[in-house]
PDB file of N, CA and C in Angstrom:
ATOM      1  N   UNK A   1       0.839  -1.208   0.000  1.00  0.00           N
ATOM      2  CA  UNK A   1       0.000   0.000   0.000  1.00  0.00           C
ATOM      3  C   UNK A   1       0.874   1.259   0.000  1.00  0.00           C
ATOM      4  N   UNK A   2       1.796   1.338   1.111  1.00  0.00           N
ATOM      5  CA  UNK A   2       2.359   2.668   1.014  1.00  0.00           C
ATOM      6  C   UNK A   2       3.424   2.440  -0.160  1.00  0.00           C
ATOM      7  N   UNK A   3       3.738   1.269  -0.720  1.00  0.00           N
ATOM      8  CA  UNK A   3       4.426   1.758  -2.285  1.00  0.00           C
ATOM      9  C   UNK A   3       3.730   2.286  -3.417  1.00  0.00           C
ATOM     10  N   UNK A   4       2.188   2.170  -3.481  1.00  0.00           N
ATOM     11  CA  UNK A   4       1.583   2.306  -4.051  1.00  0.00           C
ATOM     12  C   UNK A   4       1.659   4.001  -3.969  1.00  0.00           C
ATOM     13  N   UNK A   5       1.159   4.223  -2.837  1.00  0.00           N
ATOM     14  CA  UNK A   5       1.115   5.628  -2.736  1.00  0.00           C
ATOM     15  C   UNK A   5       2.151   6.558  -3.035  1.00  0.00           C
ATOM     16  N   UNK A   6       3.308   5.954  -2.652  1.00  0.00           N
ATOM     17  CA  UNK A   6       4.927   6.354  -3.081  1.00  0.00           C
ATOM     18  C   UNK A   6       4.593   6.343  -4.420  1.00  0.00           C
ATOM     19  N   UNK A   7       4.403   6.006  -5.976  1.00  0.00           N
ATOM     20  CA  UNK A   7       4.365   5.784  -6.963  1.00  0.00           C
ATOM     21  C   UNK A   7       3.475   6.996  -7.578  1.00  0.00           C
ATOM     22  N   UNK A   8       2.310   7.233  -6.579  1.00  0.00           N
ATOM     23  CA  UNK A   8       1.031   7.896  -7.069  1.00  0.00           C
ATOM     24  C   UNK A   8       1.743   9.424  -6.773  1.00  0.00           C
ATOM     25  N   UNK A   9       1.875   9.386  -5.435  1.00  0.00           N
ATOM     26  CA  UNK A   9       2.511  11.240  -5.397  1.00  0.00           C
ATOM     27  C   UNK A   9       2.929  11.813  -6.443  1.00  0.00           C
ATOM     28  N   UNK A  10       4.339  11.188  -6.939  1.00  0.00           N
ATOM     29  CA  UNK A  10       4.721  12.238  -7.582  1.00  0.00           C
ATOM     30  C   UNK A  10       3.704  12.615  -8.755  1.00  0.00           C
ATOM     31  N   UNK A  11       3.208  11.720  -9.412  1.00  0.00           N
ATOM     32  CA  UNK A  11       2.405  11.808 -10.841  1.00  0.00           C
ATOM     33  C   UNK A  11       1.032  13.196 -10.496  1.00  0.00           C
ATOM     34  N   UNK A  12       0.470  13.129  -9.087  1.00  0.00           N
ATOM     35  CA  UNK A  12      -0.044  14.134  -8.579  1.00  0.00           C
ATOM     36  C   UNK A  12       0.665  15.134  -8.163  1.00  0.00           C
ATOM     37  N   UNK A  13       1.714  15.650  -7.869  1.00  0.00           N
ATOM     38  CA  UNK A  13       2.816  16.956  -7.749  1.00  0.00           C
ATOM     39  C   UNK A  13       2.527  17.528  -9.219  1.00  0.00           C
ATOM     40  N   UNK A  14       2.893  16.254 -10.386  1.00  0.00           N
ATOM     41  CA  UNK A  14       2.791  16.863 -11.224  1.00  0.00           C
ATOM     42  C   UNK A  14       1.472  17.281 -12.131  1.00  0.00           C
ATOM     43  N   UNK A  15       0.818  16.635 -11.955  1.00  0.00           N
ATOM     44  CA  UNK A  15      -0.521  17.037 -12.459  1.00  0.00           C
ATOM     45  C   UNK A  15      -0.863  18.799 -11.759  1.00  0.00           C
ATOM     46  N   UNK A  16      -0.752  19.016 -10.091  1.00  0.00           N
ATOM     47  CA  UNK A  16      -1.295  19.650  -9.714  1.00  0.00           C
ATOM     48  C   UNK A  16      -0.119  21.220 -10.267  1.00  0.00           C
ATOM     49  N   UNK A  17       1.180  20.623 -10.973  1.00  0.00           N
ATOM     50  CA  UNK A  17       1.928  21.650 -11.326  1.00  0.00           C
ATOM     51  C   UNK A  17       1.611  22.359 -12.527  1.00  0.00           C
ATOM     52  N   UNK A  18       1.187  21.139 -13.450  1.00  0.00           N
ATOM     53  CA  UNK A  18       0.386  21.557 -14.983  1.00  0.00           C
ATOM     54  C   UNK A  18      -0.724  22.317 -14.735  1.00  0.00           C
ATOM     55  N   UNK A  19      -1.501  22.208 -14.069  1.00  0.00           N
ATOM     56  CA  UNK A  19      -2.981  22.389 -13.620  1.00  0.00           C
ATOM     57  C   UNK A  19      -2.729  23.979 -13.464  1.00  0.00           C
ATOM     58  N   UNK A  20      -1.607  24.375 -12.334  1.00  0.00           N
ATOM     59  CA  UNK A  20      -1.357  25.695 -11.922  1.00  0.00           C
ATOM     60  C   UNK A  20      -0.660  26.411 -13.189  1.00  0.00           C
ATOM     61  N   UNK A  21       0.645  26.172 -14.079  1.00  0.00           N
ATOM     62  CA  UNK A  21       0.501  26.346 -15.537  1.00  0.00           C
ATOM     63  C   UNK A  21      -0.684  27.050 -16.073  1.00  0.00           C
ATOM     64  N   UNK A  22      -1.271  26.042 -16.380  1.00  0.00           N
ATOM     65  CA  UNK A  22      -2.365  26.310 -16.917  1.00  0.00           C
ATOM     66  C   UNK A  22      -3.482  27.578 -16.609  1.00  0.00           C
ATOM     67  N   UNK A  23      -3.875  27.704 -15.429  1.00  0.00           N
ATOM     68  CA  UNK A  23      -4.040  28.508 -14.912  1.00  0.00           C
ATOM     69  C   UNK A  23      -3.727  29.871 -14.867  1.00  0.00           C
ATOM     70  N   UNK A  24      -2.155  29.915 -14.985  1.00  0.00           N
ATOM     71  CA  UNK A  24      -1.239  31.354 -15.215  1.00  0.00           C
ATOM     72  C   UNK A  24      -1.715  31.905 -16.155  1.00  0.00           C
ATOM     73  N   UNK A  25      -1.116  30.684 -17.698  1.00  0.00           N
ATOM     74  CA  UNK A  25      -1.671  30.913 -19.323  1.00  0.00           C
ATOM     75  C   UNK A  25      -2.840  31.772 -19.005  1.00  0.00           C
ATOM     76  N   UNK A  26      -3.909  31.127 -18.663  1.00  0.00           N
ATOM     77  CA  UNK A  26      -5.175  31.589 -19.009  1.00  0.00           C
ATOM     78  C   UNK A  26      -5.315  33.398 -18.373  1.00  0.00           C
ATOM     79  N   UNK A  27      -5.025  33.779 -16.605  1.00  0.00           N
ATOM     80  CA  UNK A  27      -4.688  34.872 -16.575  1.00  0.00           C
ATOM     81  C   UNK A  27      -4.075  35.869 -17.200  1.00  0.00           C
ATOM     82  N   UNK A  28      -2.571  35.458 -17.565  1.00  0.00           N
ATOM     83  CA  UNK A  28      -2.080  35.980 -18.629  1.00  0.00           C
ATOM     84  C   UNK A  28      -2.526  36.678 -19.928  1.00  0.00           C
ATOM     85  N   UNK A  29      -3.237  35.780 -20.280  1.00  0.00           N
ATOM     86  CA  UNK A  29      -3.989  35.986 -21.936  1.00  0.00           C
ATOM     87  C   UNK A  29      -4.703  36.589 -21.526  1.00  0.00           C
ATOM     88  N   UNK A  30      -5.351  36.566 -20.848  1.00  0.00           N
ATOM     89  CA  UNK A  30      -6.847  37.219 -20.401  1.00  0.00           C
ATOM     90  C   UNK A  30      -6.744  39.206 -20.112  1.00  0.00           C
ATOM     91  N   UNK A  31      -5.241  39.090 -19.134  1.00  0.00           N
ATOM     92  CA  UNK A  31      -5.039  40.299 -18.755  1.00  0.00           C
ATOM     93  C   UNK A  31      -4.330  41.069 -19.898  1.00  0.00           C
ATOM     94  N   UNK A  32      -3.675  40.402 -21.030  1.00  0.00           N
ATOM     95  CA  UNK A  32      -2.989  40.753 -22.271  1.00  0.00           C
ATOM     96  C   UNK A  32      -4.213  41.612 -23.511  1.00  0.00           C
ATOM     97  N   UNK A  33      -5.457  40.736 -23.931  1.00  0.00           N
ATOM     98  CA  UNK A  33      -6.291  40.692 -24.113  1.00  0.00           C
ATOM     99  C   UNK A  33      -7.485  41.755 -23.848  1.00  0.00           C
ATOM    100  N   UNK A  34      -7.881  41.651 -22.452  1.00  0.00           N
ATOM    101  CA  UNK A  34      -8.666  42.586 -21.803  1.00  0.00           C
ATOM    102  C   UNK A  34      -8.196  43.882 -21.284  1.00  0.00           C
TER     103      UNK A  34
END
């Protein structure tokens, strides 16, 4: 179990890093834009 979870973290660090990315982009453009 806790290897499992060891395995899963990082792939969620990174998801939740794209996610915030993403996020910026969209402010960005938005404040470029508007």
């Amino acid at each position: 179990m806790m290897g499992l979870t060891a395995n899963i973290m990082p792939l969620w660090g990174i998801t939740i890093a794209i996610g915030r990315l993403d996020n910026h982009k969209k402010l960005y453009f938005s404040s470029i834009s508007g």
